[in-house]
N, C-alpha and C. Protein backbone atom coordinates (compact mmCIF):
# COMPACT_ATOMS: atom_id res chain seq x y z
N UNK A 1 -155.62 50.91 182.40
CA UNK A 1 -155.15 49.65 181.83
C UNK A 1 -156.03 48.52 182.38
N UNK A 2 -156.68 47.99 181.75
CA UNK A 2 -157.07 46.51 181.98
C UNK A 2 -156.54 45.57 182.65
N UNK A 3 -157.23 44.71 183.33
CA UNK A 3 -156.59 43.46 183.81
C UNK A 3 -155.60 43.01 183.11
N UNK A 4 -156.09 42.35 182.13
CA UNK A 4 -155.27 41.69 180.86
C UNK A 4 -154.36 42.07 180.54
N UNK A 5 -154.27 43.80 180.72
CA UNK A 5 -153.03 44.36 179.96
C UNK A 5 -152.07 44.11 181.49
N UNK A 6 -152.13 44.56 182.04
CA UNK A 6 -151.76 44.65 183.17
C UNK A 6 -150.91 43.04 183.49
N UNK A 7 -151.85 42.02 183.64
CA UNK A 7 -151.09 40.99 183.73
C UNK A 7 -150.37 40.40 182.84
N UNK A 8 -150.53 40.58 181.80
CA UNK A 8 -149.64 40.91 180.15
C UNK A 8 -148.36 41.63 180.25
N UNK A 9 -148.10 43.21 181.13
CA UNK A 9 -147.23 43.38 181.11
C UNK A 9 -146.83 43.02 181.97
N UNK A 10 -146.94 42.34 182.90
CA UNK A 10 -146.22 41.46 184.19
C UNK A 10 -145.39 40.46 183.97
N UNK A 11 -145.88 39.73 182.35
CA UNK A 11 -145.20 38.72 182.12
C UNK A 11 -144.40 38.86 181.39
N UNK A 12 -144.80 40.21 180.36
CA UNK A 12 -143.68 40.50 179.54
C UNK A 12 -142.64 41.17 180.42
N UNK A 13 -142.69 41.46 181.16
CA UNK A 13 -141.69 42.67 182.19
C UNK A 13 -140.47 41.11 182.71
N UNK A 14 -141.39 40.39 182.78
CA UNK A 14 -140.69 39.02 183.81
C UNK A 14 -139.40 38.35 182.31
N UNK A 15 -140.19 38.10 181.03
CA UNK A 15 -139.89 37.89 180.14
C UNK A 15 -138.64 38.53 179.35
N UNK A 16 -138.79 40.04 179.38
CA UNK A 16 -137.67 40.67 179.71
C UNK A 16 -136.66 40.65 180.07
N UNK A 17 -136.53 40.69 181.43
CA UNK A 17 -135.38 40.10 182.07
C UNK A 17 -134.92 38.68 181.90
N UNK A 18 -135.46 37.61 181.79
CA UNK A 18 -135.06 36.08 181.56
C UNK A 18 -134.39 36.17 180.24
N UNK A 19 -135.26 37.05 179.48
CA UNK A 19 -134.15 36.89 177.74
C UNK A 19 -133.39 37.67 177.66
N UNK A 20 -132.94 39.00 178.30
CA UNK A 20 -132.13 39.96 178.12
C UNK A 20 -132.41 40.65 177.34
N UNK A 21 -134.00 40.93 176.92
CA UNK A 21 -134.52 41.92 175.70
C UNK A 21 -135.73 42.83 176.13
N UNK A 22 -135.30 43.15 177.25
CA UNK A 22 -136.41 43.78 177.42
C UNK A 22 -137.12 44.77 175.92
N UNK A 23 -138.00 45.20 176.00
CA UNK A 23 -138.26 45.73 174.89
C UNK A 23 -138.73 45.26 173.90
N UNK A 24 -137.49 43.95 173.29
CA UNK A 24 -137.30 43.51 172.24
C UNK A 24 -137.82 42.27 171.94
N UNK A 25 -138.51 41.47 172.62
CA UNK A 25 -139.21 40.66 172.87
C UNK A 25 -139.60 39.96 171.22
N UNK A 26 -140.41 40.86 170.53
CA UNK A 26 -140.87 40.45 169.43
C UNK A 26 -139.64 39.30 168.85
N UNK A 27 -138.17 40.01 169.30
CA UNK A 27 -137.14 39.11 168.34
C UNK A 27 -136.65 37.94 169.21
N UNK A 28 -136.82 38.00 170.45
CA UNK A 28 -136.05 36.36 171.44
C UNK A 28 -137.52 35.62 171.39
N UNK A 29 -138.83 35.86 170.83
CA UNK A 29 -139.68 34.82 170.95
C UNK A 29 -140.42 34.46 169.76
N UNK A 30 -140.64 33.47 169.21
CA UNK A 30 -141.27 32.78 168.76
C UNK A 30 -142.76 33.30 168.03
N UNK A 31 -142.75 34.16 167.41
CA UNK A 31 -144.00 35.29 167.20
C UNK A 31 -145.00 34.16 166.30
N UNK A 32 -144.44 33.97 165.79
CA UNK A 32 -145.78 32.68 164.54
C UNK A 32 -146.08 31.76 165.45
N UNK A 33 -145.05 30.57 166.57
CA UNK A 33 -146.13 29.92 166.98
C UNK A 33 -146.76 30.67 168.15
N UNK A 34 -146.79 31.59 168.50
CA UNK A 34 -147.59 32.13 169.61
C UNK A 34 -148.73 32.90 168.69
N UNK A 35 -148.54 32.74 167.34
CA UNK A 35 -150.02 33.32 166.98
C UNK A 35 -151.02 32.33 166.48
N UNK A 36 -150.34 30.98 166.09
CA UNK A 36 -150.58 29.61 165.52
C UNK A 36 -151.49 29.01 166.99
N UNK A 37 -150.78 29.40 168.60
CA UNK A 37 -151.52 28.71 169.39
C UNK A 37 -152.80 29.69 169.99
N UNK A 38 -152.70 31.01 169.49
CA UNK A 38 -154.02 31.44 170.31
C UNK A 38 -154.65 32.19 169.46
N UNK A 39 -154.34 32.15 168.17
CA UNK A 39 -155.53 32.74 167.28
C UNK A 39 -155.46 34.21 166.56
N UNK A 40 -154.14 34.89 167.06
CA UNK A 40 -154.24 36.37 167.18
C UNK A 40 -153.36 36.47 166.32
N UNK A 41 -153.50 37.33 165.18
CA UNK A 41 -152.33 37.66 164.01
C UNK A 41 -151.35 37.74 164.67
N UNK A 42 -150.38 37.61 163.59
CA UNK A 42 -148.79 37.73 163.79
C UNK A 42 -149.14 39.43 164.44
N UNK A 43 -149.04 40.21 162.98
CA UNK A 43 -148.65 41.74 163.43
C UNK A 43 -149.45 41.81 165.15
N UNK A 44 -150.63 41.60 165.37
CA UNK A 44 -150.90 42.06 166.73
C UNK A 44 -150.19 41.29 167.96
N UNK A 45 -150.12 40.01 167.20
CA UNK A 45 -148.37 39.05 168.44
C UNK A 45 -147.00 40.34 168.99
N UNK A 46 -146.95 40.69 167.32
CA UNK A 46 -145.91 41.71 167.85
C UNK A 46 -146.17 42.73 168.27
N UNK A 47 -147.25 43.71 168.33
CA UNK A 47 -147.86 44.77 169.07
C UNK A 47 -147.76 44.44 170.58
N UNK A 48 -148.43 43.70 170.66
CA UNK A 48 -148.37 43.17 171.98
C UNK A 48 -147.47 43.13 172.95
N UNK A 49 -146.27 42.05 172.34
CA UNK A 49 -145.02 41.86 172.93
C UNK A 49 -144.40 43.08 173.42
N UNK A 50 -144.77 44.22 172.16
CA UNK A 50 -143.64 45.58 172.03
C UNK A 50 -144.42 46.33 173.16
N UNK A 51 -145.73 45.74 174.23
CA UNK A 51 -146.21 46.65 175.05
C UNK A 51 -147.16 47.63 174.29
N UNK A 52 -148.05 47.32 173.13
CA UNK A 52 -149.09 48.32 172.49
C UNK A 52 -150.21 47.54 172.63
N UNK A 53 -151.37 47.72 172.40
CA UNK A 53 -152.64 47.34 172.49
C UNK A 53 -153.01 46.91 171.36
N UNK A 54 -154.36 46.14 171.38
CA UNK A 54 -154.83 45.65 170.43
C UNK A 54 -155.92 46.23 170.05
N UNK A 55 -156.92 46.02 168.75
CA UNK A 55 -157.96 47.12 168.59
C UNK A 55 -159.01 45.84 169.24
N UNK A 56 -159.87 46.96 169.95
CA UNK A 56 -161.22 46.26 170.15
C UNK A 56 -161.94 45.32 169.41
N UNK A 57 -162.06 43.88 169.80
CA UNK A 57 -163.34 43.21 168.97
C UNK A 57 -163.97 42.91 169.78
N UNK A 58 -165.54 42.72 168.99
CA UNK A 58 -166.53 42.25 170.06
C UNK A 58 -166.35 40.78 170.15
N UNK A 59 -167.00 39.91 170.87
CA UNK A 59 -167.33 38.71 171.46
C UNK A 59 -167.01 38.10 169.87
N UNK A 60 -168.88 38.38 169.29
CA UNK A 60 -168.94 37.99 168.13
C UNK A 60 -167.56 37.60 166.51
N UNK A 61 -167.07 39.27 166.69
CA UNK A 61 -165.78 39.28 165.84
C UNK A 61 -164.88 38.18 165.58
N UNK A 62 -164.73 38.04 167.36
CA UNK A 62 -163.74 37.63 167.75
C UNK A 62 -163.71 35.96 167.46
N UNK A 63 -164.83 35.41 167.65
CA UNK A 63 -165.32 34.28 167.38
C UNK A 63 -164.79 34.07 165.58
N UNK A 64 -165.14 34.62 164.75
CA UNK A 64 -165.66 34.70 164.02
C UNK A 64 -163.57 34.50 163.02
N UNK A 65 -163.20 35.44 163.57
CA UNK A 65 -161.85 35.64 163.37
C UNK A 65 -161.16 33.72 163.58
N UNK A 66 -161.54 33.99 164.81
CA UNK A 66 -160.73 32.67 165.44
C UNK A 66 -161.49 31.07 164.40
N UNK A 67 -162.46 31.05 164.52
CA UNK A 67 -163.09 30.13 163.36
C UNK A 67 -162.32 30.23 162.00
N UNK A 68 -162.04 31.22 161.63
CA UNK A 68 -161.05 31.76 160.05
C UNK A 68 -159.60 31.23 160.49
N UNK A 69 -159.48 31.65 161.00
CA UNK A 69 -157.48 31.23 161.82
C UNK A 69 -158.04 29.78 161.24
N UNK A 70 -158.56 29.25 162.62
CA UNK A 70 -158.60 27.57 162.01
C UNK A 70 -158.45 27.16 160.60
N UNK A 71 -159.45 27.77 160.05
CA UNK A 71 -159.65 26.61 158.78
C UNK A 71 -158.10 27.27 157.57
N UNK A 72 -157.78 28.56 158.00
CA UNK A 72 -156.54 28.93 157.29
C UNK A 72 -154.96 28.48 157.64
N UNK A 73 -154.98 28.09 159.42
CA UNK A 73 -153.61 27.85 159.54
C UNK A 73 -153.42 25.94 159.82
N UNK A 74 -154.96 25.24 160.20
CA UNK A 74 -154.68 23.86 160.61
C UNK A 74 -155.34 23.07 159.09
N UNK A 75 -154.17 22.15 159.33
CA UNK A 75 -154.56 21.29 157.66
C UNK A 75 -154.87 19.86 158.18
N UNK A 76 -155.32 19.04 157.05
CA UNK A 76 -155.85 17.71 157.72
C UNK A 76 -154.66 17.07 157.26
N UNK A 77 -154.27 15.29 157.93
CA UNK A 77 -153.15 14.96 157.52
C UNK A 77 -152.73 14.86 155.79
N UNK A 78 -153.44 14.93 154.94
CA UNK A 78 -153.01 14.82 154.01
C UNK A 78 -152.19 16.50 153.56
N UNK A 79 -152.55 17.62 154.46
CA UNK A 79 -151.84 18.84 154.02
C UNK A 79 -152.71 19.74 153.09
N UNK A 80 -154.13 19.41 153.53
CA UNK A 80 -155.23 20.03 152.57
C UNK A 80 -156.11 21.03 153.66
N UNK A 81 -156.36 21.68 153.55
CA UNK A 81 -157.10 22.48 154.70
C UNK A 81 -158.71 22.04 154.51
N UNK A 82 -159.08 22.00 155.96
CA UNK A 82 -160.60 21.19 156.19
C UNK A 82 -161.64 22.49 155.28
N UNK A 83 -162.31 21.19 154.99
CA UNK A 83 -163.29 22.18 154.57
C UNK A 83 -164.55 22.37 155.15
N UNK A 84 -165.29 23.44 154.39
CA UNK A 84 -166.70 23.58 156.17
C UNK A 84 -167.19 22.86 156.38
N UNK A 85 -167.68 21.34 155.63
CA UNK A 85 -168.10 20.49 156.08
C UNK A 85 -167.93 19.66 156.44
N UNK A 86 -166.23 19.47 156.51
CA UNK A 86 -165.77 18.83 157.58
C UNK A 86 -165.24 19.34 159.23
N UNK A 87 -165.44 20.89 158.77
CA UNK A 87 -165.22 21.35 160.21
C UNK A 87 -166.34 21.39 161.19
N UNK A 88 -167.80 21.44 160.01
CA UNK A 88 -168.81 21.40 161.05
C UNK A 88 -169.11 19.80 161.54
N UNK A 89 -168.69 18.87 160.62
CA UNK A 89 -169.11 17.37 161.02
C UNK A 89 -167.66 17.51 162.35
N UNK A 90 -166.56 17.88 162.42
CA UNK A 90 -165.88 18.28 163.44
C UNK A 90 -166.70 18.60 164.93
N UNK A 91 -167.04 19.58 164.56
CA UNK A 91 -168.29 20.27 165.72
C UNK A 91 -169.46 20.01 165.81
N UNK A 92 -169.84 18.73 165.09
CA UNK A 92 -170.88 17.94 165.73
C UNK A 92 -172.28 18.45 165.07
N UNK A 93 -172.36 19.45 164.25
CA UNK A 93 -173.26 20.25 163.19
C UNK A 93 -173.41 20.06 161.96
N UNK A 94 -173.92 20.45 161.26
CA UNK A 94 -174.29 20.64 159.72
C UNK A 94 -173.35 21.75 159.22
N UNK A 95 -172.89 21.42 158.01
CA UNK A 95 -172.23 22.47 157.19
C UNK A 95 -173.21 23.86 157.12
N UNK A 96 -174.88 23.57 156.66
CA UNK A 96 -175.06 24.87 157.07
C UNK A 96 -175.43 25.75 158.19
N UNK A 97 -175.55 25.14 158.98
CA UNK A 97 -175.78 25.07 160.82
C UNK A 97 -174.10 26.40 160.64
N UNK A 98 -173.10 25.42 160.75
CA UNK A 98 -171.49 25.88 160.57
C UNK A 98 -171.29 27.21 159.64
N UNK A 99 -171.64 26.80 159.09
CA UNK A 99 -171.76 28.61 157.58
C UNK A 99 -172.93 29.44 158.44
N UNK A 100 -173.78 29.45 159.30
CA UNK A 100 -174.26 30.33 159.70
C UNK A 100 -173.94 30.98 161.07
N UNK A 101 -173.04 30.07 162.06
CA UNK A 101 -171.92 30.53 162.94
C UNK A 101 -171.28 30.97 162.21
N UNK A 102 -170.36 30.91 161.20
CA UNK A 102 -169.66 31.47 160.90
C UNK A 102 -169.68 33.04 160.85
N UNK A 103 -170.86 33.31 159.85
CA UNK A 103 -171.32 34.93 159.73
C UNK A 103 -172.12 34.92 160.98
N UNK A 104 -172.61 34.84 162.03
CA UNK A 104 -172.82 35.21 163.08
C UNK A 104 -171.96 35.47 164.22
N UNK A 105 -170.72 34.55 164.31
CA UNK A 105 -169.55 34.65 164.95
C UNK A 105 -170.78 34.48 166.64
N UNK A 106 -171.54 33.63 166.75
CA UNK A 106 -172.51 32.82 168.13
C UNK A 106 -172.19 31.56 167.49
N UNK A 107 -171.40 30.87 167.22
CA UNK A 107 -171.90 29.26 167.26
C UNK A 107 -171.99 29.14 169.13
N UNK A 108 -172.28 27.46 169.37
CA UNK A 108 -173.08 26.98 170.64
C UNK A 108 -171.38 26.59 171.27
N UNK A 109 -171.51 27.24 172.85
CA UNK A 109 -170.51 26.52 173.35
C UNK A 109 -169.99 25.05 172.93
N UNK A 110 -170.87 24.06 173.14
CA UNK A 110 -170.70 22.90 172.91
C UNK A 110 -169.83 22.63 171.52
N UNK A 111 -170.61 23.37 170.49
CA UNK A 111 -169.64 22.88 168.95
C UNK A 111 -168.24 23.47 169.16
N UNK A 112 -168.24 24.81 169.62
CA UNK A 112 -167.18 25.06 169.46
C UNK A 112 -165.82 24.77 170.53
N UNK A 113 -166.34 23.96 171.30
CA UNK A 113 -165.37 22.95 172.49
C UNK A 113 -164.72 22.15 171.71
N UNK A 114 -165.41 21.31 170.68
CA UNK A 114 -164.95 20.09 169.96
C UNK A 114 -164.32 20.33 169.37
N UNK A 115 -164.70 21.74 168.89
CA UNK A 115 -163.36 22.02 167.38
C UNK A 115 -162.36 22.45 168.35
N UNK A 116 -162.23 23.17 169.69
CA UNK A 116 -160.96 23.46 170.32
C UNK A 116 -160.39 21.83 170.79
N UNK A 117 -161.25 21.13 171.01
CA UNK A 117 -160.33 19.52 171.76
C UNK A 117 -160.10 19.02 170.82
N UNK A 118 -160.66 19.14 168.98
CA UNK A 118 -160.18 18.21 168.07
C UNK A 118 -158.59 18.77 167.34
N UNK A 119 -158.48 20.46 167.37
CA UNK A 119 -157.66 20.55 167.09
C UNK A 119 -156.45 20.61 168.08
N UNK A 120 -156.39 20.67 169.59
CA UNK A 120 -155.70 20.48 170.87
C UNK A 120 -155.64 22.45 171.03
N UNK A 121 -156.47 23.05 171.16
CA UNK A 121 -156.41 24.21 171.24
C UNK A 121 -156.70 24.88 172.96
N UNK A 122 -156.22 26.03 173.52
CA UNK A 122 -156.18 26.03 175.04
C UNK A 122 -157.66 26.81 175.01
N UNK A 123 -157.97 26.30 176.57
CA UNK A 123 -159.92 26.45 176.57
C UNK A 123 -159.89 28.18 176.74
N UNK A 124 -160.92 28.54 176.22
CA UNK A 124 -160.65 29.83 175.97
C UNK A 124 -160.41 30.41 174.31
N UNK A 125 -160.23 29.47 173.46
CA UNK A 125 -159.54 29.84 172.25
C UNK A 125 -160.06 31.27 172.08
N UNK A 126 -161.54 30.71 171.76
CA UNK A 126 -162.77 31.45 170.73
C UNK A 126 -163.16 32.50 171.21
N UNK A 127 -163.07 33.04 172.96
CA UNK A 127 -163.76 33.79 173.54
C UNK A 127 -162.61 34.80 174.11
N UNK A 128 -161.26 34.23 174.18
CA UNK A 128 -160.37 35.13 175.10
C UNK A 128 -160.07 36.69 174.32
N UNK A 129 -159.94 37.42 174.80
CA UNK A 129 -159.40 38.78 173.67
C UNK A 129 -158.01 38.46 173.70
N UNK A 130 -157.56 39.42 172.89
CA UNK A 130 -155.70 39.21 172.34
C UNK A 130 -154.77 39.24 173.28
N UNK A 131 -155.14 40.52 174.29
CA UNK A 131 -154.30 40.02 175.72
C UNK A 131 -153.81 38.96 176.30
N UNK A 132 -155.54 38.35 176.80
CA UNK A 132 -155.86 37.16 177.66
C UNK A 132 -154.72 36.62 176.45
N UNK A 133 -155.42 35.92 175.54
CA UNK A 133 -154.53 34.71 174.74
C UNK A 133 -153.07 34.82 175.22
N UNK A 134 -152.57 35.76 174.58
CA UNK A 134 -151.15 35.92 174.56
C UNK A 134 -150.89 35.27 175.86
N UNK A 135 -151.35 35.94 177.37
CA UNK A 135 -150.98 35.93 178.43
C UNK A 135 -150.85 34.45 178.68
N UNK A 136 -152.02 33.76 178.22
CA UNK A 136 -152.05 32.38 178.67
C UNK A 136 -150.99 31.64 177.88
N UNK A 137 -150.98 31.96 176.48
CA UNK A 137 -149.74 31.54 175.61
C UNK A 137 -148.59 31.26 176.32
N UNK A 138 -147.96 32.58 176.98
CA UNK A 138 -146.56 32.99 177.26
C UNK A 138 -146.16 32.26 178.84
N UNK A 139 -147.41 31.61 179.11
CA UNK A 139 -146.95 31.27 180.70
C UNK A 139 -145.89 30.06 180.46
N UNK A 140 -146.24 28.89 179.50
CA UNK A 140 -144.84 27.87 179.53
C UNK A 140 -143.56 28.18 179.14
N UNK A 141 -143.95 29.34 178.15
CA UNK A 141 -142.68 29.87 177.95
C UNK A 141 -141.78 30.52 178.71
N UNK A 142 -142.42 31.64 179.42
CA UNK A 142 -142.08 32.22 181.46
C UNK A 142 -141.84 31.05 181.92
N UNK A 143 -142.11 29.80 182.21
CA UNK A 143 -141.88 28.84 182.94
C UNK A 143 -140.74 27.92 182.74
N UNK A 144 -140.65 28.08 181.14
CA UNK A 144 -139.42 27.73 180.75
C UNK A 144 -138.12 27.96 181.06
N UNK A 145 -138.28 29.67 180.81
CA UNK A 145 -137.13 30.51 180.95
C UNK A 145 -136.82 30.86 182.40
N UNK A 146 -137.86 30.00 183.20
CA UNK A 146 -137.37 30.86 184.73
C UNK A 146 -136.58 29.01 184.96
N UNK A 147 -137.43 27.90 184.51
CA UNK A 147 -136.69 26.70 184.97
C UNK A 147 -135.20 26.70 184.42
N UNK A 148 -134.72 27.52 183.40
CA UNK A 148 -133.46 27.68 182.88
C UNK A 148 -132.67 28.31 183.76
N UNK A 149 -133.53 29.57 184.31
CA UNK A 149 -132.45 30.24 185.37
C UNK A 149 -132.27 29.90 186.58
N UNK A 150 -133.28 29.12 186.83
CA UNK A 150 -133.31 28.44 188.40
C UNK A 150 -133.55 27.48 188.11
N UNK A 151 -132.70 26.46 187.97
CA UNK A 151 -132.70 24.78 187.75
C UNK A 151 -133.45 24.31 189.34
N UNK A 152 -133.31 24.86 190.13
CA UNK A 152 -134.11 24.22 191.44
C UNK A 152 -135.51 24.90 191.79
N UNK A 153 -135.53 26.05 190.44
CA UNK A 153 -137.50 26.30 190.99
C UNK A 153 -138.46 25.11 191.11
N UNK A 154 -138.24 24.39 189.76
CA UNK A 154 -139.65 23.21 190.15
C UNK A 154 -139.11 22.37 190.97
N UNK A 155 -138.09 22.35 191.85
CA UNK A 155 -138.03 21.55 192.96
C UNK A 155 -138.69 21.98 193.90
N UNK A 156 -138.49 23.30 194.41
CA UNK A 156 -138.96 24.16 194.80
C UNK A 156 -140.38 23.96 195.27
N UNK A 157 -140.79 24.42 193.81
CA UNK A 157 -142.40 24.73 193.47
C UNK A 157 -143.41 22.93 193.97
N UNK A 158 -142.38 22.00 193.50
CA UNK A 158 -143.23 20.63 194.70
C UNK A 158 -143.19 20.08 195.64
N UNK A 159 -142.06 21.04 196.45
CA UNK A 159 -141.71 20.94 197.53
C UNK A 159 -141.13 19.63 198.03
N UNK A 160 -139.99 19.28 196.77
CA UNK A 160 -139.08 18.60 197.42
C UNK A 160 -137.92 18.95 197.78
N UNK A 161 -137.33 20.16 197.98
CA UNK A 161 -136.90 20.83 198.73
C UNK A 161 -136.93 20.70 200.17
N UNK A 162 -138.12 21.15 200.49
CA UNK A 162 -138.89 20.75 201.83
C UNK A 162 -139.13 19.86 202.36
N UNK A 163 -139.36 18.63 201.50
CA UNK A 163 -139.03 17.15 202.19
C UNK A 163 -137.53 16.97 202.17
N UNK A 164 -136.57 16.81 201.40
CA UNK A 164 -135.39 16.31 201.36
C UNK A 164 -134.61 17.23 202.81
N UNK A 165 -135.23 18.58 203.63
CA UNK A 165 -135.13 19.23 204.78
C UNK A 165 -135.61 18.31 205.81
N UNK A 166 -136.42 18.08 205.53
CA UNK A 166 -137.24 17.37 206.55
C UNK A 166 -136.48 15.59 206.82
N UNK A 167 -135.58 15.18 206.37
CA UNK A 167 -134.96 14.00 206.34
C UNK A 167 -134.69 13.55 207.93
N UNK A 168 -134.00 14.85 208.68
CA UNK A 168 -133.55 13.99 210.10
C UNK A 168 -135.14 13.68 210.95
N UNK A 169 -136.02 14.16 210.08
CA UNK A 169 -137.12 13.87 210.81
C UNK A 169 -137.87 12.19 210.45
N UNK A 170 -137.07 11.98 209.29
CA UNK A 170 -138.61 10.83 208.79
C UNK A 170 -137.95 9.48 209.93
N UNK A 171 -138.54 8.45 209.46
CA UNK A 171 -138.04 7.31 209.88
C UNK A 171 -137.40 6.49 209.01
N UNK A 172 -137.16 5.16 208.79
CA UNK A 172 -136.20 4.60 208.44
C UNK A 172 -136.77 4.34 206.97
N UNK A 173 -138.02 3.83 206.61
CA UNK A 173 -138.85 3.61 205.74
C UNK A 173 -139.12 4.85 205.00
N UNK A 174 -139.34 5.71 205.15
CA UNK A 174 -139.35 6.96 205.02
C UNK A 174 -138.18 7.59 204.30
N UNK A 175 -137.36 7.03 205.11
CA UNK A 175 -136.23 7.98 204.54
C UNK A 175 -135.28 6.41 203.01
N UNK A 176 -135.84 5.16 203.09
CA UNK A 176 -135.60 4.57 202.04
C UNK A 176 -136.62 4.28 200.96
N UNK A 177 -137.49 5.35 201.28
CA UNK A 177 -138.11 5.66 200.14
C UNK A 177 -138.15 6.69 199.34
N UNK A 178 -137.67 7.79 200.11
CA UNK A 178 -136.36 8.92 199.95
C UNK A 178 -135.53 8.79 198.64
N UNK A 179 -134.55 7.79 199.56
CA UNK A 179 -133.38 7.21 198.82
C UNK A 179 -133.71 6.48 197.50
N UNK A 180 -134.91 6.19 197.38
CA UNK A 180 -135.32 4.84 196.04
C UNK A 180 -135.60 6.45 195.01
N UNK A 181 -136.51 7.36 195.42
CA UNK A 181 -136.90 8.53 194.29
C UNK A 181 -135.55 8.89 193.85
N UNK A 182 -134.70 9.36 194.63
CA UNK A 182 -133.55 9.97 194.55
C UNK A 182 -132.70 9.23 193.34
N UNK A 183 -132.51 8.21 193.96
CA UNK A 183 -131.57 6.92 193.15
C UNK A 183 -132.52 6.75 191.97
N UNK A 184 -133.66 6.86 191.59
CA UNK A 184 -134.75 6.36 190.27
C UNK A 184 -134.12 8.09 189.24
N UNK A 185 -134.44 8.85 190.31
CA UNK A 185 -134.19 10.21 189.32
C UNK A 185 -132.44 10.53 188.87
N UNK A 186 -131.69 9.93 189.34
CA UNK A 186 -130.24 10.27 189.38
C UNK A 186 -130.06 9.12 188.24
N UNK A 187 -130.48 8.05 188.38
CA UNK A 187 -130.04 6.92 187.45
C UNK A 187 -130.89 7.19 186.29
N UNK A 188 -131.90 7.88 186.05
CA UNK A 188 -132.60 8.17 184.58
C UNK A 188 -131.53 8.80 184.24
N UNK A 189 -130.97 9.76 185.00
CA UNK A 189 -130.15 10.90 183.76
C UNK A 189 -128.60 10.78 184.02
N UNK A 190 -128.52 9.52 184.27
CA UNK A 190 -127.21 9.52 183.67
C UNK A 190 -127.26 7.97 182.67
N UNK A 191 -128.69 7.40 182.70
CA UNK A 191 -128.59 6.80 181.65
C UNK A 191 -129.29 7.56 180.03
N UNK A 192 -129.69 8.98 180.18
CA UNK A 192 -130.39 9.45 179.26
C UNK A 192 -131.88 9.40 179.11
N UNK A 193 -132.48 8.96 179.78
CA UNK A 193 -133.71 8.41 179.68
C UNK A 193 -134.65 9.66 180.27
């Protein structure tokens, strides 16, 4: 097993347990936008989830695939899908510069950064295999579902926990500046804010 798979099933294993599906995953998550954010068909979203593999692509393919996702699943605001010459004026190229990445599935790091920062896509889009993606996909979602079960992990995790311990230690200033975070975060949420 691969890295990827490996840390893939770490998260699905974690994922599992937080939704009560182990297994079943494909149905407590969100399968379209997790294929909408990293490029990888639906059906192989759900392969994945269910713990199966994906088929091999090369570098190139893979590129090549993920360039197609774009121009098929992101539309411009009017609800029209870009066309190549606006995806290559996107990436900073010529339409036929762009049509020849395309069938090469090598465009230049550089163009293809812009089209990941113009459409807000995670770094990695174009190059990650189906694993990686997923894996990186699923971490806010793991992060989600663990802040649901442990309302005090990200306290935790910035270690204010550990200061609000540390109180008989501070000094007076210290500890009413304490009191001002405390009182700022208690009074947002009970005014809603």
């Amino acid at each position: 097993m691969s890295d990827a798979y490996a840390s893939l099933a770490d998260v699905l294993g974690r994922l599992g347990e937080l939704t009560g599906c182990p297994g079943r995953l494909p149905e407590a998550l969100d399968v379209a936008d997790l294929s909408h954010r990293t490029g990888v068909p639906v059906p192989v979203v759900v392969d994945l989830l269910a713990g199966g593999r994906a088929a091999e692509t090369c570098l190139p393919q893979r590129v090549r695939q993920r360039l197609d996702f774009i121009r098929q699943t992101r539309r411009r605001p009017d609800g029209k899908r870009y066309s190549l010459g606006e995806l290559a004026e996107i990436a900073g190229t010529s339409r036929q510069w762009f049509s020849e990445w395309r069938k090469s599935g090598l465009p230049s790091l550089a163009h293809t950064d812009r089209l990941r920062r113009f459409f807000g896509l995670p770094a990695g889009f174009f190059t990650a295999d189906e694993p990686e993606a997923l894996h990186q996909a699923l971490q806010p979602v793991l992060r989600g579902l663990e802040a649901e079960a442990d309302p005090l992990l990200r306290l935790r995790e910035t270690g204010l926990v550990r200061l609000a311990a540390r109180a008989p230690q501070m000094n007076a200033r210290q500890l009413a500046t304490l009191a001002d975070l405390v009182e700022l975060i208690t009074s947002s949420e009970r005014t809603g804010s």
